[in-house]
Protein backbone atom coordinates (compact mmCIF):
# COMPACT_ATOMS: atom_id res chain seq x y z
CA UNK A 1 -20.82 -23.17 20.16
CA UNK A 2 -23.62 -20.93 21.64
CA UNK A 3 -23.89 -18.80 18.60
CA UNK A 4 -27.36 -17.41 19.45
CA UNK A 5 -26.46 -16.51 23.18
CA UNK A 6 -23.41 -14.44 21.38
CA UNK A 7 -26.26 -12.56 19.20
CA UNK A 8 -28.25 -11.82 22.37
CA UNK A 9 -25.50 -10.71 24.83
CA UNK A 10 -24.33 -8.88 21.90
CA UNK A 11 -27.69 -7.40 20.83
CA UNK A 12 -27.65 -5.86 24.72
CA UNK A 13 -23.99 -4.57 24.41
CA UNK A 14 -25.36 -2.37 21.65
CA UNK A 15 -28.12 -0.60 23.83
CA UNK A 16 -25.20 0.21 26.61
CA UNK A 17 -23.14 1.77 23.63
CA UNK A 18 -25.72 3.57 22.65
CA UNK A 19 -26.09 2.50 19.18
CA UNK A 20 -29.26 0.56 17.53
CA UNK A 21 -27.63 -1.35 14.97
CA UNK A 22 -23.82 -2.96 14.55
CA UNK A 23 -22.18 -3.95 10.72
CA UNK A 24 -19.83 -6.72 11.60
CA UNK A 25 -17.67 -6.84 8.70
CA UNK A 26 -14.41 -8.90 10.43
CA UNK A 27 -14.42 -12.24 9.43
CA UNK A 28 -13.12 -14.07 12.74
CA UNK A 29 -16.37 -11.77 14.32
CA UNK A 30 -18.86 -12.96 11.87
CA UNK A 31 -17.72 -16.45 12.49
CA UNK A 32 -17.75 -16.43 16.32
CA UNK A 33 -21.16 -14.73 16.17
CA UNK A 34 -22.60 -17.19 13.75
CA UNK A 35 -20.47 -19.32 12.89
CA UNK A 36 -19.98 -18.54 8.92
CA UNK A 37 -16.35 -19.25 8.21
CA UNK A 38 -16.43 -18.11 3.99
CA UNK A 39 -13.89 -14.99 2.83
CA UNK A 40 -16.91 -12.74 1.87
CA UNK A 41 -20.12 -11.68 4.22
CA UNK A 42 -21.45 -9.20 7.07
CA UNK A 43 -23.32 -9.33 9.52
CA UNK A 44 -26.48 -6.69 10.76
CA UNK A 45 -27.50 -7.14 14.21
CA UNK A 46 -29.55 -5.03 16.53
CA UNK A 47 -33.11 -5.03 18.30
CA UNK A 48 -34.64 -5.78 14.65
CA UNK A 49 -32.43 -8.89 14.83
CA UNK A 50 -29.66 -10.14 12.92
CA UNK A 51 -29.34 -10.82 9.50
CA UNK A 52 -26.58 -12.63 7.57
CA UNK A 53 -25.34 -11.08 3.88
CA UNK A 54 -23.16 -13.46 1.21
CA UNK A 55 -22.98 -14.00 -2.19
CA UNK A 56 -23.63 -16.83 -4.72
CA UNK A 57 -20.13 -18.79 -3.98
CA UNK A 58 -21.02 -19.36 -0.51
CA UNK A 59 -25.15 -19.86 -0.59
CA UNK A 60 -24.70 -24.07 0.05
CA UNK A 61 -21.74 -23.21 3.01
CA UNK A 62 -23.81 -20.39 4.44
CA UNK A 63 -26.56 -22.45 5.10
CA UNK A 64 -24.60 -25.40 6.47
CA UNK A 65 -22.69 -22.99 8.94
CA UNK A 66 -24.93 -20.02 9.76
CA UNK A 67 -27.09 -20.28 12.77
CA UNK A 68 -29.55 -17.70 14.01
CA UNK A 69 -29.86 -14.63 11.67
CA UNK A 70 -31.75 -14.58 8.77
CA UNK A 71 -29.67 -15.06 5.67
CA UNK A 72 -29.36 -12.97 2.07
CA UNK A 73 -27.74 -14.26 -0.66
CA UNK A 74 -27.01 -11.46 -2.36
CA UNK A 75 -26.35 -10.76 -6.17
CA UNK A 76 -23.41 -7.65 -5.35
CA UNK A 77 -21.15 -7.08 -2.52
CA UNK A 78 -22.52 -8.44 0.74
CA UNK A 79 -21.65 -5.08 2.49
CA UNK A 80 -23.64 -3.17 -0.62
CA UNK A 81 -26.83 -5.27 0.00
CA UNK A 82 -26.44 -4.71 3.72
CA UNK A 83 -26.35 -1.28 3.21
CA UNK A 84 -29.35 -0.65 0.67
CA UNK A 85 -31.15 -3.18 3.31
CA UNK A 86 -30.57 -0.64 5.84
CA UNK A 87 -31.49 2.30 3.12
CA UNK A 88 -35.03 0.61 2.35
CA UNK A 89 -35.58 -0.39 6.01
CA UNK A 90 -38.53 2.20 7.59
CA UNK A 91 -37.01 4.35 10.74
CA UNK A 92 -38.69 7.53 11.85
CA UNK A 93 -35.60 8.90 12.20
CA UNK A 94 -31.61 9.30 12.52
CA UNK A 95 -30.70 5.78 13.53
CA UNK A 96 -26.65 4.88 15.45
CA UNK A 97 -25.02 2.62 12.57
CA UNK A 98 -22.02 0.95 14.35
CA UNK A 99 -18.71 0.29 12.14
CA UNK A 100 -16.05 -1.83 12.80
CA UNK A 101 -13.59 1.37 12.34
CA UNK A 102 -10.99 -1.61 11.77
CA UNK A 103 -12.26 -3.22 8.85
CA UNK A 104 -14.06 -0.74 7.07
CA UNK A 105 -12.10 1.02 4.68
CA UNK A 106 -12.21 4.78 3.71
CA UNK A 107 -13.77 3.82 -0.12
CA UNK A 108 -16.21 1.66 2.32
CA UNK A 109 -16.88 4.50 4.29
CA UNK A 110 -18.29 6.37 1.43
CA UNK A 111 -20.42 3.74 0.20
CA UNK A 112 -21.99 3.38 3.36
CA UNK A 113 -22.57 6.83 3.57
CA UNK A 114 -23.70 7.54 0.14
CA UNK A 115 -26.69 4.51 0.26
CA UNK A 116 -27.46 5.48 3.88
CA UNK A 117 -28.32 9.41 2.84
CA UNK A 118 -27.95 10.69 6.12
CA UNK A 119 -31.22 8.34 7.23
CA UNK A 120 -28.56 6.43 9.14
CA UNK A 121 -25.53 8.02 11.28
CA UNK A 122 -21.97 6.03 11.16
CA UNK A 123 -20.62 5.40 14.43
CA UNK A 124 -17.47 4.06 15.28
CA UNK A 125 -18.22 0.97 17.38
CA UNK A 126 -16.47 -0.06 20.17
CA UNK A 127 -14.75 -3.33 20.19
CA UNK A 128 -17.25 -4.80 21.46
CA UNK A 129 -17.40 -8.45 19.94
CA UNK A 130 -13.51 -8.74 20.91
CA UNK A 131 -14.08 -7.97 24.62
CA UNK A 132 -16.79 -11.03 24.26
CA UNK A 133 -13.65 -12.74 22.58
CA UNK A 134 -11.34 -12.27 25.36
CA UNK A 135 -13.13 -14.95 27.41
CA UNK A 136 -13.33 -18.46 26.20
CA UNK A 137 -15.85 -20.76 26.56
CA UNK A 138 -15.25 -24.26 27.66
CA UNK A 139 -15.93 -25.24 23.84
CA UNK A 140 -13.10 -23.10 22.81
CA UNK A 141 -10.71 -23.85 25.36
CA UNK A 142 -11.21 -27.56 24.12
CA UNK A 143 -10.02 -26.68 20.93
CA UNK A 144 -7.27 -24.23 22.43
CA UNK A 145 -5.92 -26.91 24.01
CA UNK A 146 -5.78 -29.32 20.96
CA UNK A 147 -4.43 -27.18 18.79
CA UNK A 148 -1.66 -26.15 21.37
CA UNK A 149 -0.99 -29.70 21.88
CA UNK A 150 -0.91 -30.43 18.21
CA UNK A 151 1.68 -27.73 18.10
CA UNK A 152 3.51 -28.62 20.56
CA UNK A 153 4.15 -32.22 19.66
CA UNK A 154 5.85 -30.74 16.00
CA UNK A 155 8.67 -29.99 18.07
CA UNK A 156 10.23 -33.20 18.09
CA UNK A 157 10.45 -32.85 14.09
CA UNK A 158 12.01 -29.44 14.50
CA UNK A 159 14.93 -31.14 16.84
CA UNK A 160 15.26 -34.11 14.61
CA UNK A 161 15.13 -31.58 11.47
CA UNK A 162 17.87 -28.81 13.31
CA UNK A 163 21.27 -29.33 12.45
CA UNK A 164 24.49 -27.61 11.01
CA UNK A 165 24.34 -26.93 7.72
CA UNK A 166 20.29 -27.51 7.30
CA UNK A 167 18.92 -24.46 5.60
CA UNK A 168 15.87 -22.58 8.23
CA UNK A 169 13.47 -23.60 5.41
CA UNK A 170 13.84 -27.17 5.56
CA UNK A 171 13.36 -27.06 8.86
CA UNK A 172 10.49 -25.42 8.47
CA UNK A 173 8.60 -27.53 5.94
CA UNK A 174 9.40 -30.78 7.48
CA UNK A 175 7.24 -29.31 10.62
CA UNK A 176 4.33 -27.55 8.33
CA UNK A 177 4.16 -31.00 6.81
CA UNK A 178 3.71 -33.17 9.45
CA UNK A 179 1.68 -30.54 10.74
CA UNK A 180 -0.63 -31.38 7.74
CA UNK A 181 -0.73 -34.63 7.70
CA UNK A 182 -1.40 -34.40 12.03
CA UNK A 183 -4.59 -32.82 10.56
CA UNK A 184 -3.99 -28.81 11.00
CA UNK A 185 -5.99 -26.59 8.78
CA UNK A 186 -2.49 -24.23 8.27
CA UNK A 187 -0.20 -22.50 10.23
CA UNK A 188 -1.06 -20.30 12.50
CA UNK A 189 1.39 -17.77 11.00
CA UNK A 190 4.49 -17.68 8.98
CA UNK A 191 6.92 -20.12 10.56
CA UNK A 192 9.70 -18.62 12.49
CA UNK A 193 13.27 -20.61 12.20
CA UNK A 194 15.96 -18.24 12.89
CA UNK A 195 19.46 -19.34 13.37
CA UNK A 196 22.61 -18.63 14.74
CA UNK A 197 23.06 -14.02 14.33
CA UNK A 198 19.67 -14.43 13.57
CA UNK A 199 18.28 -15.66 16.31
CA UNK A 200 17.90 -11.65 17.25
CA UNK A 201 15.69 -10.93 14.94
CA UNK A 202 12.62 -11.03 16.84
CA UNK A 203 10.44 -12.33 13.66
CA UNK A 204 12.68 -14.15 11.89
CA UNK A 205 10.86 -16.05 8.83
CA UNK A 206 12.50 -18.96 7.82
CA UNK A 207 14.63 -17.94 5.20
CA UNK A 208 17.23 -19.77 3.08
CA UNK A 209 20.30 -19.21 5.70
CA UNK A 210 22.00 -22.20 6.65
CA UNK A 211 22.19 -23.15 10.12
CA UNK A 212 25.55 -22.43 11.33
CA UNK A 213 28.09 -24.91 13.60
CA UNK A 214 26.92 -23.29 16.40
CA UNK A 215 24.25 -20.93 18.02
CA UNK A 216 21.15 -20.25 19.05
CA UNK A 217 17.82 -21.74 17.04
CA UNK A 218 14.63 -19.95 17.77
CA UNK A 219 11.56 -22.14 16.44
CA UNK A 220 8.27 -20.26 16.61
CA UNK A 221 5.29 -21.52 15.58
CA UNK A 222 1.27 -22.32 16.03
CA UNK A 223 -1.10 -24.55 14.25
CA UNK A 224 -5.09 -23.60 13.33
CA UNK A 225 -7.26 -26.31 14.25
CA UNK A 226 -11.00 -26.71 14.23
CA UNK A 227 -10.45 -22.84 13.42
CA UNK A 228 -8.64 -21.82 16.81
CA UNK A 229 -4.88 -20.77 16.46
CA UNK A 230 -1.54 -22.31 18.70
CA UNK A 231 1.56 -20.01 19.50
CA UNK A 232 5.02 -21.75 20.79
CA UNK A 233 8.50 -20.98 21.04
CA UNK A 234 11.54 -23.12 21.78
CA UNK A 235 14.77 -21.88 21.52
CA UNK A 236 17.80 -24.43 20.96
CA UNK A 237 21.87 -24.29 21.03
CA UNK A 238 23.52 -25.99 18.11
CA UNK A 239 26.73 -27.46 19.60
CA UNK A 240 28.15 -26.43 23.11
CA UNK A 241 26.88 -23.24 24.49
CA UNK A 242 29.41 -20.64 26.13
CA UNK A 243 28.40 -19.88 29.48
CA UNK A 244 27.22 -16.52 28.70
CA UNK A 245 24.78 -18.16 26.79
CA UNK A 246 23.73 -20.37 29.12
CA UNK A 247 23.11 -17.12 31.51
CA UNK A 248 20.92 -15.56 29.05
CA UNK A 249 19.14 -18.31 28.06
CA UNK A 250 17.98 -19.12 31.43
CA UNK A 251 17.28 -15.26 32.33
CA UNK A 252 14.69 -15.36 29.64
CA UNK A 253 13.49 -19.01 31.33
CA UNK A 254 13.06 -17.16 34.61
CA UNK A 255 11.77 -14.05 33.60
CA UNK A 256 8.90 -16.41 32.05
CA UNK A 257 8.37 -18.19 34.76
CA UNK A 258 8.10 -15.24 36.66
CA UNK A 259 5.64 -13.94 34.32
CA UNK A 260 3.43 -17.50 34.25
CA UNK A 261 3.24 -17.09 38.14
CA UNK A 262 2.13 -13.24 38.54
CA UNK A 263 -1.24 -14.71 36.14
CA UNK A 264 -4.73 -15.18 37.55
CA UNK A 265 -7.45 -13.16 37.94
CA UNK A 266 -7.47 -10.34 39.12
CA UNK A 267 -3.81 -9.51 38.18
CA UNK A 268 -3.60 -6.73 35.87
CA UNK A 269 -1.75 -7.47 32.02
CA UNK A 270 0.85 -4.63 32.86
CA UNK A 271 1.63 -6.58 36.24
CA UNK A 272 2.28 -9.63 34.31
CA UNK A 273 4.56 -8.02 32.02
CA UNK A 274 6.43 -5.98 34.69
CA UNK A 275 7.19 -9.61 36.62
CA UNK A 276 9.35 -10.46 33.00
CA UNK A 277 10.93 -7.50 32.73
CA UNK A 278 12.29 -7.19 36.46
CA UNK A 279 14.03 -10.36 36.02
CA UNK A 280 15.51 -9.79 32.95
CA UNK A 281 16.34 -6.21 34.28
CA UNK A 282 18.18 -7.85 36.98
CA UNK A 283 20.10 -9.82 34.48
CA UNK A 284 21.15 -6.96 32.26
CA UNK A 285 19.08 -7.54 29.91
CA UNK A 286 16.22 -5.46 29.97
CA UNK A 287 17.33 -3.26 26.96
CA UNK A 288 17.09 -6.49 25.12
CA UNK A 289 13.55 -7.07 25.33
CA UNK A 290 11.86 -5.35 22.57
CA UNK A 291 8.09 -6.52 22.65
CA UNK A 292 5.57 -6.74 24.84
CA UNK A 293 5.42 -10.13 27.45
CA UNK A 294 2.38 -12.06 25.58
CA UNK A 295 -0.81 -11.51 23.98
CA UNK A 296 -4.22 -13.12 23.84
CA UNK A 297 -5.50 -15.87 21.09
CA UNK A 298 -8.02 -17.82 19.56
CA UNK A 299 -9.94 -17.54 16.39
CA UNK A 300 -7.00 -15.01 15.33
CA UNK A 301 -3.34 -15.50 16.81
CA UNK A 302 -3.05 -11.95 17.86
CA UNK A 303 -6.09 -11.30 19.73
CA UNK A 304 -6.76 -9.05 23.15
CA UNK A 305 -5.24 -8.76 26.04
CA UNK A 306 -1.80 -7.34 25.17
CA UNK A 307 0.35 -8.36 28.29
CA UNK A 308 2.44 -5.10 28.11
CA UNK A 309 3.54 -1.81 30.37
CA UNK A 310 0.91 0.15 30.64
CA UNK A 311 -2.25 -1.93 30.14
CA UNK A 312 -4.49 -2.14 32.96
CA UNK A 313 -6.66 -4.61 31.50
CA UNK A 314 -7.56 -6.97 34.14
CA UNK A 315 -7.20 -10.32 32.98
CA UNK A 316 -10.27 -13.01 33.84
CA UNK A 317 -11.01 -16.49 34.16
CA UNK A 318 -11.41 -18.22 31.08
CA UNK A 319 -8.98 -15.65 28.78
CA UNK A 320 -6.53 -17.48 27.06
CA UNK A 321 -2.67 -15.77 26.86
CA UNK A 322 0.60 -16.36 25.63
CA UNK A 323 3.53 -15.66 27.76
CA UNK A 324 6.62 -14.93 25.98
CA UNK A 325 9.50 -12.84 27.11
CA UNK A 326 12.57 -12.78 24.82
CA UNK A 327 16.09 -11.09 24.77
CA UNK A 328 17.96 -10.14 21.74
CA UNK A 329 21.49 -8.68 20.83
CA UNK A 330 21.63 -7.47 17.79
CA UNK A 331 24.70 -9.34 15.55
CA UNK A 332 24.87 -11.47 18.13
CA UNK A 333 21.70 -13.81 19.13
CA UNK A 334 18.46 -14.28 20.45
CA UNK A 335 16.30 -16.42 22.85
CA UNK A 336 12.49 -16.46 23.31
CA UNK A 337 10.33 -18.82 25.16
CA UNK A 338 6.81 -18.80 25.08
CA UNK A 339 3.71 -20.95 26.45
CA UNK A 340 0.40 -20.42 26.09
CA UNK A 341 -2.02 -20.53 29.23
CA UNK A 342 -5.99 -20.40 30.46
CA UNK A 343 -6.56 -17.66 33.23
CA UNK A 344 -8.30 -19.58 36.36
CA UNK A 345 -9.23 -17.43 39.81
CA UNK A 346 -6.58 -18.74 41.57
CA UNK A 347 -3.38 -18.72 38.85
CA UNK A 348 -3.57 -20.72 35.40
CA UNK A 349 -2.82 -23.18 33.24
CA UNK A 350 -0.61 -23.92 31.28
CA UNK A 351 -1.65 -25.55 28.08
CA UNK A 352 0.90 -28.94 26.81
CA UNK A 353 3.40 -28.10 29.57
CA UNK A 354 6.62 -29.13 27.97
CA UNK A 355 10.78 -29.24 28.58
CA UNK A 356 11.67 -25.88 28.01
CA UNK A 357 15.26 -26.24 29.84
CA UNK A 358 18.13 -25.56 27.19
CA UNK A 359 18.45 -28.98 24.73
CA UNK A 360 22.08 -28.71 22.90
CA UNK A 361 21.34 -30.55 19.39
């Protein structure tokens, strides 16, 4: 990972924002600007450089992981020693503090600004390490690509696993444990295994419902590996589908295929979202489709671009999306499909292509 270009292209973003120094106090930001993956640090960076601030627990890992800034091992709070650094540092006058507005608390907020004395103004930053985010490098799309394929072969154990009677939990441990033992670090996020009436609810966590005789299965679910996060969605029929059900389910299939064909760049996020919609519009089911088409992921699963109405972020080469239309009747069922794909110029990719036509189990 280029770690130091990150500091330097980052180092000029701040000048353009008009700001002198930024706190970087997310972790998935700290690591993809330095590559520190502990629980507690934050990072200083502007045209005095960069500087790296941890405690005790994580002096050995720091040093293994961190490259570029300088780094503090600190005997307090990493964010405390970063701030009486900045107190004790020699500026002729007011200097532009950037704060991730996200991640700083209010009680954080008035540390800051109790140390700092008024020598330093807080300024909310813009997000300006997750617009770097938004385009992958060729490192990261390696490991995109792993970890979607990693996810994508657990399906098999989910279709094995899925049967009447099975309880959505069971179903869901025998894939987070041959997950593990595949080699993923954890899941990406709380398995999804939602059966039968509950196949409509859009997030529905495995819970300790059985699966019924027959119905609708939606299995979502991502792996993290070598720290970059996998989304997927399959959605199966236990016994014979009506023909209703058959409609729907392939609405949502076309609707993301739709969606998956409207992507390169160029093409704006709300474009790509508006392609899902129209078919499923067409089908009657608009009203059905609660959430927005597909978002952007990497080091966190829920990363930017959101592929919604309304967002005229233009996607580019090299930004890594989900596509994932859904429709949902409430008391009734559900059906979601999702793949995750790498914007090129001319279209995109899309990463461990898989059957998604309806399997009966």
């Amino acid at each position: 990972m280029d770690h130091s270009g990150r500091q330097r292209r980052l180092q000029a973003a701040l000048a353009e924002s008009n700001l002198d120094t930024l706190l970087v106090t997310h972790p998935p930001n700290i690591r993809y600007l330095c590559g520190f993956t502990g629980s507690a640090g934050v990072l200083l960076t502007g045209d005095r450089g960069t500087t790296f601030f941890t405690d005790g627990r994580y002096r050995t890992q720091a040093r293994a992981e961190v490259v570029g800034p300088r780094i503090v091992i600190a005997r307090k709070s990493p964010l405390l020693a970063a701030a009486e650094f900045l107190a004790a540092s020699r500026i002729r006058s007011v200097t532009r503090l950037g704060l991730e507005s996200q991640s700083v608390t209010l009680g954080q907020h008035e540390q800051l600004r109790r140390i700092l004395k008024g020598k330093w103004k807080l300024v909310s930053a813009p997000p300006l390490v997750e617009r770097a985010r938004m385009i992958k490098d060729k490192e990261e799309i390696r490991r995109i690509r792993a970890s979607v394929q990693l996810g994508a072969s657990l399906f098999q154990i989910a279709r094995k696993t899925i049967r009447p009677g099975v309880k959505e939990v069971d179903v869901a441990a025998a894939l987070e444990y041959e997950a593990r033992r595949a080699g993923a670090e954890g899941m990406s996020f709380s398995t999804i295994i939602a059966a039968g009436k509950r196949s409509a609810v859009v997030h529905g966590r495995a819970s300790e419902a059985r699966i019924p005789p027959c119905g609708f299965v939606v299995c979502d679910f991502g792996v993290i590996l070598a720290g970059y996060c996998s989304d997927r969605t399959r959605t199966v029929h236990v016994g014979r589908p009506t023909r209703s059900e058959r409609q729907m389910y392939q609405a949502v299939l076309d609707a993301q295929q739709a969606a998956i064909a409207e992507v390169r760049g160029g093409a704006t996020a709300a474009a790509v979202d508006k392609a899902a919609r129209k078919i499923l519009r067409d089908n009657k089911l608009a009203k059905y489709f609660t959430h927005s088409t597909g978002h952007g992921l990497g080091l966190e699963i829920h990363e930017a671009p959101r592929l919604a109405a309304g967002q005229e972020q233009v996607l580019e080469p090299g930004m890594v999306i989900t596509i994932e239309p859904g429709a949902y009747i409430p008391g009734k069922h559900g059906v979601r499909i999702e793949d995750v794909v790498v914007v090129t110029s001319t279209g995109c990719e899309v990463l461990a292509p898989t059957h998604n036509e309806l399997i009966v189990v």
